[in-house]
N, C-alpha and C. Protein backbone atom coordinates (compact mmCIF):
# COMPACT_ATOMS: atom_id res chain seq x y z
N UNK A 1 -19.19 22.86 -8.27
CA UNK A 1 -19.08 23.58 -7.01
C UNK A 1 -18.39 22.70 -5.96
N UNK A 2 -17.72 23.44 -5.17
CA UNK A 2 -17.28 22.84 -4.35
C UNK A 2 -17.66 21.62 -2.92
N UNK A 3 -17.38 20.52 -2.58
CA UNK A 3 -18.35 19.65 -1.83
C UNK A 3 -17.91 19.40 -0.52
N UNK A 4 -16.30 20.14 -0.56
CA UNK A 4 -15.83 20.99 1.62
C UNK A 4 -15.13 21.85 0.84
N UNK A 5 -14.34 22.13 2.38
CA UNK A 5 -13.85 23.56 2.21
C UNK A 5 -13.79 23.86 3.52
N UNK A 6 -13.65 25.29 3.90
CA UNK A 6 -13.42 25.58 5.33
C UNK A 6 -15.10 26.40 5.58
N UNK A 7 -15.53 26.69 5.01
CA UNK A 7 -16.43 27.40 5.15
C UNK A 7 -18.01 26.99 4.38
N UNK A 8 -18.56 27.30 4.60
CA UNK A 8 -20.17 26.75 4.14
C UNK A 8 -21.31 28.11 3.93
N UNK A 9 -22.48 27.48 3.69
CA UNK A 9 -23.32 28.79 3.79
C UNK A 9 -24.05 28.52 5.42
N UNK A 10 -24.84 28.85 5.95
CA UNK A 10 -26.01 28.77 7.12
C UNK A 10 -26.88 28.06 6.33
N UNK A 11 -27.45 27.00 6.67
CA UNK A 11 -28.79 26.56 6.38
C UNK A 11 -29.84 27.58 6.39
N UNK A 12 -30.30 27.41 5.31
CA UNK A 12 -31.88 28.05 4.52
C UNK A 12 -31.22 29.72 3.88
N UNK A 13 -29.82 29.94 3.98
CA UNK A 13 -28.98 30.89 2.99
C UNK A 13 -28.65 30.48 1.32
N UNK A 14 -28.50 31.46 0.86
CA UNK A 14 -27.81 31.61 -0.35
C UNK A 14 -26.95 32.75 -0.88
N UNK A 15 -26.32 32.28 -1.32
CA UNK A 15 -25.12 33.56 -2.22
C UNK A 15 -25.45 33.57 -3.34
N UNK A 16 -25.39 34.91 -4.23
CA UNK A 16 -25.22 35.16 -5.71
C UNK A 16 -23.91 35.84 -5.73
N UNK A 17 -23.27 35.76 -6.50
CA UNK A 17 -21.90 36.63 -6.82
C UNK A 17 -22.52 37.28 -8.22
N UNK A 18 -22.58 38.28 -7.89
CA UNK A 18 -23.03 39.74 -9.10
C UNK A 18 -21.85 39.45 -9.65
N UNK A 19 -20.35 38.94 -10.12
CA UNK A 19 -19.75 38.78 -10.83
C UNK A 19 -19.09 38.15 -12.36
N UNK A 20 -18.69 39.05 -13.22
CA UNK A 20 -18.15 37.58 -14.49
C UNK A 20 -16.92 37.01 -14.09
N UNK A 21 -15.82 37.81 -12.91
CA UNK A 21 -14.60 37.85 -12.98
C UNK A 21 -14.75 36.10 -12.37
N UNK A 22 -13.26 35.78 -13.42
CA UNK A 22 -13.19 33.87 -12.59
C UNK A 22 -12.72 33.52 -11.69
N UNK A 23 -11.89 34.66 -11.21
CA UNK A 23 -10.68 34.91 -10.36
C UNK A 23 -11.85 35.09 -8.91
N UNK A 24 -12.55 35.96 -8.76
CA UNK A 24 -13.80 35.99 -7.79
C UNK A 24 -14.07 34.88 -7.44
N UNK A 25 -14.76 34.17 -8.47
CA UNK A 25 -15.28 32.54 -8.57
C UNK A 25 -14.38 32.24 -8.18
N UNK A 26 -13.39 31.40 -7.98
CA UNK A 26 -12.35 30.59 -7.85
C UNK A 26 -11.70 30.87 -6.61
N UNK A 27 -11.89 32.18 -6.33
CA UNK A 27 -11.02 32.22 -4.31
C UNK A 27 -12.02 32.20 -3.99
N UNK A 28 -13.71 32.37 -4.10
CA UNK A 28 -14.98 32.02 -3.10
C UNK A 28 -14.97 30.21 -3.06
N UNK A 29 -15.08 29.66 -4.46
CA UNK A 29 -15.12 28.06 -4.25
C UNK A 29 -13.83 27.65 -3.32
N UNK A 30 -12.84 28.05 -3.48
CA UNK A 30 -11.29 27.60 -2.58
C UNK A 30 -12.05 27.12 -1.31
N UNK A 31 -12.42 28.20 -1.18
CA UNK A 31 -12.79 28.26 0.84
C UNK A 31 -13.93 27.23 0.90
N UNK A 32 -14.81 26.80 0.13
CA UNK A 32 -15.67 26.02 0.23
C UNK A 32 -17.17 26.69 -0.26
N UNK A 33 -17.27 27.77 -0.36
CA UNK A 33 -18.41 28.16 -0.20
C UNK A 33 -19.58 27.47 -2.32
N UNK A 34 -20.48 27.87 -1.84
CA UNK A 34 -21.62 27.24 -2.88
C UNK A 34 -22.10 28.38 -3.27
N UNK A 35 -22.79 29.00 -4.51
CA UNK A 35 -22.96 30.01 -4.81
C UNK A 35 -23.65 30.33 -6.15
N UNK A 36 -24.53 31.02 -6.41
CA UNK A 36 -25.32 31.21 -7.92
C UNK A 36 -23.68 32.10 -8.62
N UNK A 37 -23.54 32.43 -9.87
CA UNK A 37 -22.88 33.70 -10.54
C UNK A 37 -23.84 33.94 -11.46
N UNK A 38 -24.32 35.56 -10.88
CA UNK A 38 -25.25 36.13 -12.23
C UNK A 38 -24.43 37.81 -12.24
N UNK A 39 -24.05 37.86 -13.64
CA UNK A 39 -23.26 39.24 -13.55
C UNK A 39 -24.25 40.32 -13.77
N UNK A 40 -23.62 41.26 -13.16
CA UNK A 40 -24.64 42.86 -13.40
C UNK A 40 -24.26 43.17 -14.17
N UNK A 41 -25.09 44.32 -14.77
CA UNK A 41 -25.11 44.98 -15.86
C UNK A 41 -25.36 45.97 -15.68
N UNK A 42 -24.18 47.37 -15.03
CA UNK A 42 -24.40 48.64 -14.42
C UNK A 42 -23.43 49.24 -15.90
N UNK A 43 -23.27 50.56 -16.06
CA UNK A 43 -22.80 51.74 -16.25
C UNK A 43 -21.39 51.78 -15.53
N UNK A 44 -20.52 51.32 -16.05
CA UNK A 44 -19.49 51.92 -14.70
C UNK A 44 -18.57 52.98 -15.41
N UNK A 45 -19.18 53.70 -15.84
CA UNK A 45 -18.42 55.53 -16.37
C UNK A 45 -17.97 55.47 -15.15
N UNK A 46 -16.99 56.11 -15.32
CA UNK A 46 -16.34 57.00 -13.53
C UNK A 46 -17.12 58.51 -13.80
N UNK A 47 -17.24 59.00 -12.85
CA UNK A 47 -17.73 60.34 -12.66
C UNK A 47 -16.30 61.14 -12.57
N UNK A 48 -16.37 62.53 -13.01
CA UNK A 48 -15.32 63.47 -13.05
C UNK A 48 -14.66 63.63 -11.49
N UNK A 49 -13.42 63.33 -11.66
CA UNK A 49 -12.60 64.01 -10.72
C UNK A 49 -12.69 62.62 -9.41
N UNK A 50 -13.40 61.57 -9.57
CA UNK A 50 -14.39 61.15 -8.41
C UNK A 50 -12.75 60.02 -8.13
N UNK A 51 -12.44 59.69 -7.01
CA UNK A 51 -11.13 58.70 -6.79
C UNK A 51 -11.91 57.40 -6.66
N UNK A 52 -10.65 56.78 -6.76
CA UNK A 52 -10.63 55.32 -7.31
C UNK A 52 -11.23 54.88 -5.93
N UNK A 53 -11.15 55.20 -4.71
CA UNK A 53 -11.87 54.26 -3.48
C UNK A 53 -12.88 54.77 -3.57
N UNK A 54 -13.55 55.73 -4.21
CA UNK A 54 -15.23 55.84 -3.89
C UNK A 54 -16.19 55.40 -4.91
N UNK A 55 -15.15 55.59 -6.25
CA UNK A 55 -15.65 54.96 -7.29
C UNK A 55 -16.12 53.07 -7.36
N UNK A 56 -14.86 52.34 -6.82
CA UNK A 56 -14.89 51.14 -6.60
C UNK A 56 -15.94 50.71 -5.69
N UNK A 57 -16.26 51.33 -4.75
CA UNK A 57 -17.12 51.61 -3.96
C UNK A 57 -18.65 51.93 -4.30
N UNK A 58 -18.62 53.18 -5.04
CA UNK A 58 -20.11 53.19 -5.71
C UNK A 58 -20.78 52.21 -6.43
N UNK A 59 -19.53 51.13 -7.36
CA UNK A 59 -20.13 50.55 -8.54
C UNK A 59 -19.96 49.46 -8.10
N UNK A 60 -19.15 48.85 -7.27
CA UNK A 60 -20.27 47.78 -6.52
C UNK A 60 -21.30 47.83 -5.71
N UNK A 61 -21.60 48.92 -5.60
CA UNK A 61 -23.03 48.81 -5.00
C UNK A 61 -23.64 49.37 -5.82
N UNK A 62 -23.48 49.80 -7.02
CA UNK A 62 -24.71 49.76 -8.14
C UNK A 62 -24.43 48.05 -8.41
N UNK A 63 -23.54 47.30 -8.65
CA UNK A 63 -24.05 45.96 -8.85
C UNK A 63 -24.53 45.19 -7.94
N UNK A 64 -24.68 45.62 -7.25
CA UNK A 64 -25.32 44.53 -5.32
C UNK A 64 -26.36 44.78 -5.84
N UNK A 65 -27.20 46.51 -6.46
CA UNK A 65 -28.46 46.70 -6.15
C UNK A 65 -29.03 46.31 -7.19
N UNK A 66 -28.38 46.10 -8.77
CA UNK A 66 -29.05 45.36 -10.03
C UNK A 66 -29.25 44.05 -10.25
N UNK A 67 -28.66 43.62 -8.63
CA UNK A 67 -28.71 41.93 -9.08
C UNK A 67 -30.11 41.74 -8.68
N UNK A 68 -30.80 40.63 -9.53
CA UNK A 68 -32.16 40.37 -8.76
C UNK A 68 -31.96 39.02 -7.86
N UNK A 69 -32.47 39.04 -6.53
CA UNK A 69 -32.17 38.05 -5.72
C UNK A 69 -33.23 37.41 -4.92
N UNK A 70 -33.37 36.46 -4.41
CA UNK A 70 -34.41 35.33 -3.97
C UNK A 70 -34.63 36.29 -2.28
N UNK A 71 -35.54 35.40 -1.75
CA UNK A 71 -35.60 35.24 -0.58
C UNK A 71 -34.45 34.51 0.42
N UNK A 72 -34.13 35.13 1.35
CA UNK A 72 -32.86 34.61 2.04
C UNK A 72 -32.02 34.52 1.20
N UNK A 73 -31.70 35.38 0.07
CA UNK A 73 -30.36 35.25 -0.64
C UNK A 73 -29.32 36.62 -0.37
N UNK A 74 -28.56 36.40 -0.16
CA UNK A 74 -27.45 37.72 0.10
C UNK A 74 -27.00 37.85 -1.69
N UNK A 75 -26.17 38.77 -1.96
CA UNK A 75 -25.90 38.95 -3.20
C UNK A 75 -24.06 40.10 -2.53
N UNK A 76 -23.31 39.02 -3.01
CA UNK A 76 -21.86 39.71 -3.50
C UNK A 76 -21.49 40.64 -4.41
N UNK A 77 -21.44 41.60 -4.48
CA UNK A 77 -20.73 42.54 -5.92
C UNK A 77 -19.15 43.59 -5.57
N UNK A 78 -18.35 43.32 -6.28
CA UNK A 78 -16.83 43.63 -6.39
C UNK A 78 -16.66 44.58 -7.67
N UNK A 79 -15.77 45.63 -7.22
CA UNK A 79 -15.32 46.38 -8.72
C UNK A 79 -13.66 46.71 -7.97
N UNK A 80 -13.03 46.44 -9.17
CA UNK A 80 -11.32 46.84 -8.91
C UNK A 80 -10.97 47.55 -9.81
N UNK A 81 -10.31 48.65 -9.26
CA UNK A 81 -9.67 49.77 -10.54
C UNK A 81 -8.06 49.77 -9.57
N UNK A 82 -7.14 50.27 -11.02
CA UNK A 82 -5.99 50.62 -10.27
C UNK A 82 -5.17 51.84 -10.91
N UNK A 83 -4.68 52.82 -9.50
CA UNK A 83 -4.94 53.87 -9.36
C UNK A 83 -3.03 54.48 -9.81
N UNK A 84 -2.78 55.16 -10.46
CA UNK A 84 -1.13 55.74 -10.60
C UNK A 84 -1.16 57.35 -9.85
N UNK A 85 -1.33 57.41 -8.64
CA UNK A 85 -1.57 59.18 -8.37
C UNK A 85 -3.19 58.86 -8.65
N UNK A 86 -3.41 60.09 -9.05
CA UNK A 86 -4.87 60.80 -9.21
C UNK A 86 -5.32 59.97 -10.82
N UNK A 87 -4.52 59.46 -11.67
CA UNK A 87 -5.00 58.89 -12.57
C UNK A 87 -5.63 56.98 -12.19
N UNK A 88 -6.93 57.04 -12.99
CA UNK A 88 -7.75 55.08 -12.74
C UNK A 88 -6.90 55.13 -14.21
N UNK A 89 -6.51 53.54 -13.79
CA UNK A 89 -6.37 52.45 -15.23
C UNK A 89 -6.88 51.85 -15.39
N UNK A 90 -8.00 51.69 -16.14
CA UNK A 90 -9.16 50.68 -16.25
C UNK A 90 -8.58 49.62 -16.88
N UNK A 91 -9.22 48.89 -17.59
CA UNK A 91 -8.83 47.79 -18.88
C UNK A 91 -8.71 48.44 -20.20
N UNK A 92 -7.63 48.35 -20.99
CA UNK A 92 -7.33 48.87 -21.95
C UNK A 92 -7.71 48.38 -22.99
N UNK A 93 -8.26 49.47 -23.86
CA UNK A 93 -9.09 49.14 -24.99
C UNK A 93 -8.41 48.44 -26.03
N UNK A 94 -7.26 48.23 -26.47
CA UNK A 94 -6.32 47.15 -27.10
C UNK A 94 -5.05 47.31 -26.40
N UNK A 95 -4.08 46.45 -27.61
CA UNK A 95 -2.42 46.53 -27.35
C UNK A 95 -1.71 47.80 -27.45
N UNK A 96 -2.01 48.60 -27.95
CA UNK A 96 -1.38 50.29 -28.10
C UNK A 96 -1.36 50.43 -26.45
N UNK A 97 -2.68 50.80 -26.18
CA UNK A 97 -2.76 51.05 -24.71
C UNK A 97 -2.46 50.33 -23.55
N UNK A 98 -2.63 49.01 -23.80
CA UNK A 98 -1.78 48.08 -22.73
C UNK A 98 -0.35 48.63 -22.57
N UNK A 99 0.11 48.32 -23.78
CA UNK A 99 1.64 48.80 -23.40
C UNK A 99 1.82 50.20 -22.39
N UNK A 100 1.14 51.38 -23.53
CA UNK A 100 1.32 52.52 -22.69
C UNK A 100 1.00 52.50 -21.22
N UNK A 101 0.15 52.10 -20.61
CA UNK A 101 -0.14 51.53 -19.38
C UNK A 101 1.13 50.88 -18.48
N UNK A 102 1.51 49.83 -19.45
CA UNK A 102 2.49 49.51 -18.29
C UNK A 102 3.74 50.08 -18.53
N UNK A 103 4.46 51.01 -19.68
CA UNK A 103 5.36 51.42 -19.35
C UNK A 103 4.83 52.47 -18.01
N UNK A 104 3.71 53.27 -17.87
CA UNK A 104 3.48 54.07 -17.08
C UNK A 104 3.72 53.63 -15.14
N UNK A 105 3.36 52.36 -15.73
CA UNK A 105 3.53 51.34 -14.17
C UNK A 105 5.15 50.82 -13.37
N UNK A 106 5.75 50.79 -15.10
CA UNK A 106 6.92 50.43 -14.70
C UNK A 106 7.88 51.19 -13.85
N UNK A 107 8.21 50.71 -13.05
CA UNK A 107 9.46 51.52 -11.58
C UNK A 107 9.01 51.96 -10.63
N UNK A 108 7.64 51.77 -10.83
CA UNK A 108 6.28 52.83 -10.19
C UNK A 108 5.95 51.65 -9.24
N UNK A 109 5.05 52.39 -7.77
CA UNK A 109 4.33 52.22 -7.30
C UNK A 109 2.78 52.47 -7.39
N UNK A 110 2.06 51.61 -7.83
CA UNK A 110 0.29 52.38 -7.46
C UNK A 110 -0.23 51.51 -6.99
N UNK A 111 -1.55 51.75 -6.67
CA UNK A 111 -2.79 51.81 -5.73
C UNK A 111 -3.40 50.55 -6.35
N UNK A 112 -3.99 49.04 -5.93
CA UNK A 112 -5.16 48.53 -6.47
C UNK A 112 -6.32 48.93 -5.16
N UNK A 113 -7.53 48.99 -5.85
CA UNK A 113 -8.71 49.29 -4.96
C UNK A 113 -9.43 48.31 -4.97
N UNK A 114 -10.36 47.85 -4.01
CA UNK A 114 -11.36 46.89 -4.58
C UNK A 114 -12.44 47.12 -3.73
N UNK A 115 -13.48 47.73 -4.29
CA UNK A 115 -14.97 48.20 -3.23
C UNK A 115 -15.50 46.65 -3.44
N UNK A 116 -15.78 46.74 -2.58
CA UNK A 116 -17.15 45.01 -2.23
C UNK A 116 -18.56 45.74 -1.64
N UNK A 117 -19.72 44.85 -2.00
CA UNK A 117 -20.71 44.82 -1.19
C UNK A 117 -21.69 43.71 -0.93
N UNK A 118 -22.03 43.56 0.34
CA UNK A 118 -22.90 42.74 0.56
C UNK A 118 -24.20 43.03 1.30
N UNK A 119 -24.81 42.22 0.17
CA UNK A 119 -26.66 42.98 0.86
C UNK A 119 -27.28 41.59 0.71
N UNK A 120 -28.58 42.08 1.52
CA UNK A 120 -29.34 41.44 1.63
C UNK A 120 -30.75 41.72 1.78
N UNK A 121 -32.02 41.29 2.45
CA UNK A 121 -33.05 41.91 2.29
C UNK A 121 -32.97 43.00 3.62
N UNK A 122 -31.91 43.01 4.19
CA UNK A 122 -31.86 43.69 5.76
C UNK A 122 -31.53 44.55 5.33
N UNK A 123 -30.09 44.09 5.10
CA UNK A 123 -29.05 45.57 5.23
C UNK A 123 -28.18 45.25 3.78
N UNK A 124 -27.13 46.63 3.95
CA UNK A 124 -26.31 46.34 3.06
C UNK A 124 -24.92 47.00 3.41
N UNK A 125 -23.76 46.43 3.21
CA UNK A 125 -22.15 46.66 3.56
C UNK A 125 -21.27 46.86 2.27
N UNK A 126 -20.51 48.14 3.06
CA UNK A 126 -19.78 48.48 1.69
C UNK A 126 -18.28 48.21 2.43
N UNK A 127 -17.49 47.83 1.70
CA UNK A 127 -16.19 47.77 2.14
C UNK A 127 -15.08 47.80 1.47
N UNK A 128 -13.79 48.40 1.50
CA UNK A 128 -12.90 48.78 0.42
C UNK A 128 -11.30 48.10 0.59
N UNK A 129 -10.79 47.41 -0.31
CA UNK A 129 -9.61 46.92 0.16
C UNK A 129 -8.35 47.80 -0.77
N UNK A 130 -7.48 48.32 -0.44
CA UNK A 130 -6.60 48.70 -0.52
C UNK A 130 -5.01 48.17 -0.83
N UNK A 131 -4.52 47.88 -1.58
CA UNK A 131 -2.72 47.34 -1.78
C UNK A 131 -2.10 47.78 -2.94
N UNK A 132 -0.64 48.31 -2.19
CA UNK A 132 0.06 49.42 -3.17
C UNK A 132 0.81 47.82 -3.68
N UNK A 133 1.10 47.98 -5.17
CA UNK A 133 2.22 47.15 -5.98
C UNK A 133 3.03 48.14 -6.43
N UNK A 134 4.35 48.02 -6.22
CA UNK A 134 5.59 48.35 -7.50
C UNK A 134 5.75 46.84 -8.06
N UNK A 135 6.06 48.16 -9.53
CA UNK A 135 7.01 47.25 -10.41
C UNK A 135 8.40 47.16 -10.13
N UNK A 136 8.48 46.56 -11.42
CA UNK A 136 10.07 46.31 -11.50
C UNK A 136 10.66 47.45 -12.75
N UNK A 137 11.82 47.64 -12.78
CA UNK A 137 11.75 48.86 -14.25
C UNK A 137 12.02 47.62 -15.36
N UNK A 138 10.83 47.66 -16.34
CA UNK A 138 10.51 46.87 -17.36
C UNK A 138 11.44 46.93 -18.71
N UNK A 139 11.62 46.30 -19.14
CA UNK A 139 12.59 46.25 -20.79
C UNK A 139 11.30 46.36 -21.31
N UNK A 140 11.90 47.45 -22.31
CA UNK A 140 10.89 47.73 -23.60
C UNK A 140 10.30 46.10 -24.48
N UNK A 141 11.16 45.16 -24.43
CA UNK A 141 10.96 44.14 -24.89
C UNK A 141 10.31 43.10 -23.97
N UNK A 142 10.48 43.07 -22.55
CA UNK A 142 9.49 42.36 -21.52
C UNK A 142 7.86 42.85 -22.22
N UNK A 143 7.79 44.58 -22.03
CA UNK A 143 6.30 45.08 -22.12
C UNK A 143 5.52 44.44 -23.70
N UNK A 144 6.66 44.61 -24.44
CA UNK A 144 5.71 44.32 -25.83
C UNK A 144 6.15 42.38 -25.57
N UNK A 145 6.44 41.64 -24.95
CA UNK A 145 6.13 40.34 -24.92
C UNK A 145 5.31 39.95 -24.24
N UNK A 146 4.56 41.11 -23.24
CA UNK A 146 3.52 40.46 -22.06
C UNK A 146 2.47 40.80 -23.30
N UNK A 147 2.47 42.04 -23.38
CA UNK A 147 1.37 42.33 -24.55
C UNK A 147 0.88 41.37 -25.72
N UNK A 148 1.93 40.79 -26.49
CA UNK A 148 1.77 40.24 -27.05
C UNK A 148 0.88 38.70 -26.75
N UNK A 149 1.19 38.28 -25.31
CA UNK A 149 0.39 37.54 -24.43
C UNK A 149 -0.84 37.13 -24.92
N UNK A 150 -1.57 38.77 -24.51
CA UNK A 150 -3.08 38.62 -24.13
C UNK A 150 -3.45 38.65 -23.05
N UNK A 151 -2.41 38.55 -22.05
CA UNK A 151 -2.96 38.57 -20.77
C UNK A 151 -3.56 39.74 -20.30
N UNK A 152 -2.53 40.80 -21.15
CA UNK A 152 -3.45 42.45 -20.09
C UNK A 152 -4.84 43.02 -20.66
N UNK A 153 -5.05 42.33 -21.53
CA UNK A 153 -6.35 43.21 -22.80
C UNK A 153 -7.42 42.93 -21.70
N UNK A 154 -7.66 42.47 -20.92
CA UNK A 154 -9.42 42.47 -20.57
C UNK A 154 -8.78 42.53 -18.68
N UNK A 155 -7.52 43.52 -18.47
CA UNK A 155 -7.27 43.64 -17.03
C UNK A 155 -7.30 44.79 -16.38
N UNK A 156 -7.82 45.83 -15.32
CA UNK A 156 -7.43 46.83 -14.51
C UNK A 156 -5.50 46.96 -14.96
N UNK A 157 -5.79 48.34 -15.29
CA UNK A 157 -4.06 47.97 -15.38
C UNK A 157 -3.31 47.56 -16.41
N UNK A 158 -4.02 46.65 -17.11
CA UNK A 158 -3.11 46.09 -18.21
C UNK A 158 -2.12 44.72 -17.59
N UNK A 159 -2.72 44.22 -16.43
CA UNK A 159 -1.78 43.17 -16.00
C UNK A 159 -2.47 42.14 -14.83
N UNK A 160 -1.91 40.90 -15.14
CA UNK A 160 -2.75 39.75 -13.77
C UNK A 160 -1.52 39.61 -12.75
N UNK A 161 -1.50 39.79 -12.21
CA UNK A 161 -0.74 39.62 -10.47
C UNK A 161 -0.65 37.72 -10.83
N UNK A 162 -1.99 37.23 -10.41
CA UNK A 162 -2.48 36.09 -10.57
C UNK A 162 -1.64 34.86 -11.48
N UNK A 163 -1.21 35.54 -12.62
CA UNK A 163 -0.93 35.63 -14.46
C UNK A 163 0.68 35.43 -14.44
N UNK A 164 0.89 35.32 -15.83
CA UNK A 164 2.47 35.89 -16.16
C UNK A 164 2.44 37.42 -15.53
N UNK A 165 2.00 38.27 -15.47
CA UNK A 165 1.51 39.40 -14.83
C UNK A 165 2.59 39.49 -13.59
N UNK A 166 3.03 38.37 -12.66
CA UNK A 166 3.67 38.31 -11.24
C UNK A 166 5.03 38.61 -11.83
N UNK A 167 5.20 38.09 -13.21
CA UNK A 167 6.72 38.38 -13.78
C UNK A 167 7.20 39.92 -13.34
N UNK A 168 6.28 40.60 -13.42
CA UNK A 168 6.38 42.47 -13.55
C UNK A 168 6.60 43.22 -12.05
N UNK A 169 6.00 41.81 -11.14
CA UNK A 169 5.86 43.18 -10.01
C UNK A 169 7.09 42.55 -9.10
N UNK A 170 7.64 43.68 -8.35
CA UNK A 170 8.79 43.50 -7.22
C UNK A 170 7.68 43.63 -6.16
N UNK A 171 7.03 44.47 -5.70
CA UNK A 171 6.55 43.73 -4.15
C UNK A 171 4.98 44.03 -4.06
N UNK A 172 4.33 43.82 -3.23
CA UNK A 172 3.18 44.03 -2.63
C UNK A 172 2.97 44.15 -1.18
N UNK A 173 2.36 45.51 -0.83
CA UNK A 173 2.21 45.74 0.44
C UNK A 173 0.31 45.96 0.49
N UNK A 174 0.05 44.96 1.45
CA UNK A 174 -1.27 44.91 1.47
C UNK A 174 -1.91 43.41 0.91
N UNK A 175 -3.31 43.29 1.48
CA UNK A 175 -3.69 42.19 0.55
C UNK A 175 -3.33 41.75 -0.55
N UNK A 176 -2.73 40.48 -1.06
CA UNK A 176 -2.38 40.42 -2.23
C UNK A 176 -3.72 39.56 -3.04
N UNK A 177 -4.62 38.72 -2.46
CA UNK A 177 -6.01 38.61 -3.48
C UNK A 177 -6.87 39.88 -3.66
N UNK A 178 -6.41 40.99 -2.81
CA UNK A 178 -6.68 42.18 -2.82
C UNK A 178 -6.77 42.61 -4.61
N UNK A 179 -5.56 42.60 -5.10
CA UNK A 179 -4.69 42.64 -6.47
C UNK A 179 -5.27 41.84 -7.01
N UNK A 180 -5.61 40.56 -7.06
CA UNK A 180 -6.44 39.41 -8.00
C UNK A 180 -7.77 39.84 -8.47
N UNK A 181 -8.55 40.60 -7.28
CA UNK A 181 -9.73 41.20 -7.19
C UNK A 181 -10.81 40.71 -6.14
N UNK A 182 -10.24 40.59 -5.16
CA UNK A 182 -11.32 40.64 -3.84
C UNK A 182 -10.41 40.30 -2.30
N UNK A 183 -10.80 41.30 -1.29
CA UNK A 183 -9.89 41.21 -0.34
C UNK A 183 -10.74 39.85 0.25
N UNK A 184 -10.09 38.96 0.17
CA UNK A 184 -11.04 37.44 0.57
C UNK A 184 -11.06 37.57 1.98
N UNK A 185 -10.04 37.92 2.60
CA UNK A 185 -10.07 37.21 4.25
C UNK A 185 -11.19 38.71 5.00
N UNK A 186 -11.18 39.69 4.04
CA UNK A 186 -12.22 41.25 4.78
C UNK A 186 -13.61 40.52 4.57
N UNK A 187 -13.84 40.30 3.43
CA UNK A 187 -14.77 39.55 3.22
C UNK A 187 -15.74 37.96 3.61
N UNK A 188 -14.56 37.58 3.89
CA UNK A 188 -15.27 36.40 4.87
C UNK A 188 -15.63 36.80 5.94
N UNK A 189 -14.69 37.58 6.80
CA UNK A 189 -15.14 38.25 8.19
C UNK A 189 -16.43 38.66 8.16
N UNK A 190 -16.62 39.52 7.20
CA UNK A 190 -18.21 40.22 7.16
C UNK A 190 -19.20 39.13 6.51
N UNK A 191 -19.15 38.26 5.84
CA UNK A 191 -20.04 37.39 5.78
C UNK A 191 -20.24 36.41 7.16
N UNK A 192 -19.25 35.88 7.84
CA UNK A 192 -19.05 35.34 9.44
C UNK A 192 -20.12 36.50 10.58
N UNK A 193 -19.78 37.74 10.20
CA UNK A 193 -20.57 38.66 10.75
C UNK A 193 -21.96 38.73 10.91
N UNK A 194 -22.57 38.42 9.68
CA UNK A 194 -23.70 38.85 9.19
C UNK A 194 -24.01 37.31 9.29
N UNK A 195 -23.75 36.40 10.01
CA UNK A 195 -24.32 34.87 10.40
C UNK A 195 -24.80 34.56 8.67
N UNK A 196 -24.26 34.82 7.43
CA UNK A 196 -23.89 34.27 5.69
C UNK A 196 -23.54 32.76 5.99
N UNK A 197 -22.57 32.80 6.76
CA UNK A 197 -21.43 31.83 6.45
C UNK A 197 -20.78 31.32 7.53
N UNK A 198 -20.26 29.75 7.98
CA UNK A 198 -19.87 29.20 9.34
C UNK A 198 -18.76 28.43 8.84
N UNK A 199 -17.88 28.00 9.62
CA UNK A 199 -16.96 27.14 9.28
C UNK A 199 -17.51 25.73 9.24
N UNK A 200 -17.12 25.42 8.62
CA UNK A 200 -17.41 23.43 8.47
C UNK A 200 -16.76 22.70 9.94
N UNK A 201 -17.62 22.18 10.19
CA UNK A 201 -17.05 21.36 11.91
C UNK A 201 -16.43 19.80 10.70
């Protein structure tokens, strides 16, 4: 864990990050912060018809509310889906579908979402970050060499921003750790809010 940083917890606080993602881990330690990771274990079916900001939204706060947490502990939980129109791209169940995925992405603009929540024994905050990516129009032979990777099999999308993944996209409008999977700077605000978290003097 990290031993500075810009940011800290409040004395007699704690964080859990309801998360497995490393990418989570790794922009919370950046900033400095200290933190348990215990991942939830929710259901995240989408419900029929239901869009990607309410969905992202619901199922981190089914993981805020499955985490079990201490006294004076706040608890983090994040879900990211990404959206083409009215269709979610979850993580694709192998390489068949990766591909199909990103030819679908390619030339295209869509939606990443990312619902957050933070609770505690008080209260609890839901909050949603939003950033459209286009691609680039992909060679049939780019898609089956990312694939071949490994990088997209366990991604929203079929792709890491983060990753060889940046090879694919022409721009980003909006948060871009948004796209990694957590709008970091929405999120510090509301932990700064909720007296979580102070800057390091």
């Amino acid at each position: 864990m990290p031993e500075s940083g810009l940011y800290r917890l409040r004395p007699g606080r704690s964080l859990l990050l309801a998360s497995a993602s490393p990418r989570r881990r790794e922009m919370l330690e950046r900033v400095g912060l200290n933190f348990v990771v215990r991942p939830a274990e929710v259901d995240e079916s989408l419900l029929p018809a239901e869009p990607a900001s309410e969905a992202a939204q619901r199922l981190a706060a089914l993981k805020a509310r499955a985490a079990e947490t201490k006294a004076n502990q706040a608890v983090l939980a994040a879900d990211t889906l990404v959206a083409l129109g009215s269709e979610i791209l979850g993580k694709p169940a192998g390489p068949e579908e990766a591909g199909a995925m990103l030819r679908m992405l390619s030339g295209q603009e869509h939606q990443v979402v990312t619902g957050y929540c933070l609770r505690d024994a008080d209260s609890q905050t839901l909050g949603l970050g939003l950033s459209r990516v286009r691609f680039r129009d992909l060679r049939p032979d780019e898609i089956e060499a990312y694939v071949a990777s490994g990088e997209p099999l366990d991604k929203a999308g079929a792709y890491a921003i983060q990753g060889m993944g940046a090879a694919l996209v022409k721009e980003v409008s909006g948060s871009y750790t948004n796209v990694v999977g957590l709008p970091l700077a929405a999120v510090l605000e509301l932990m700064l809010q909720r007296d979580l978290i102070q800057p390091v003097e």
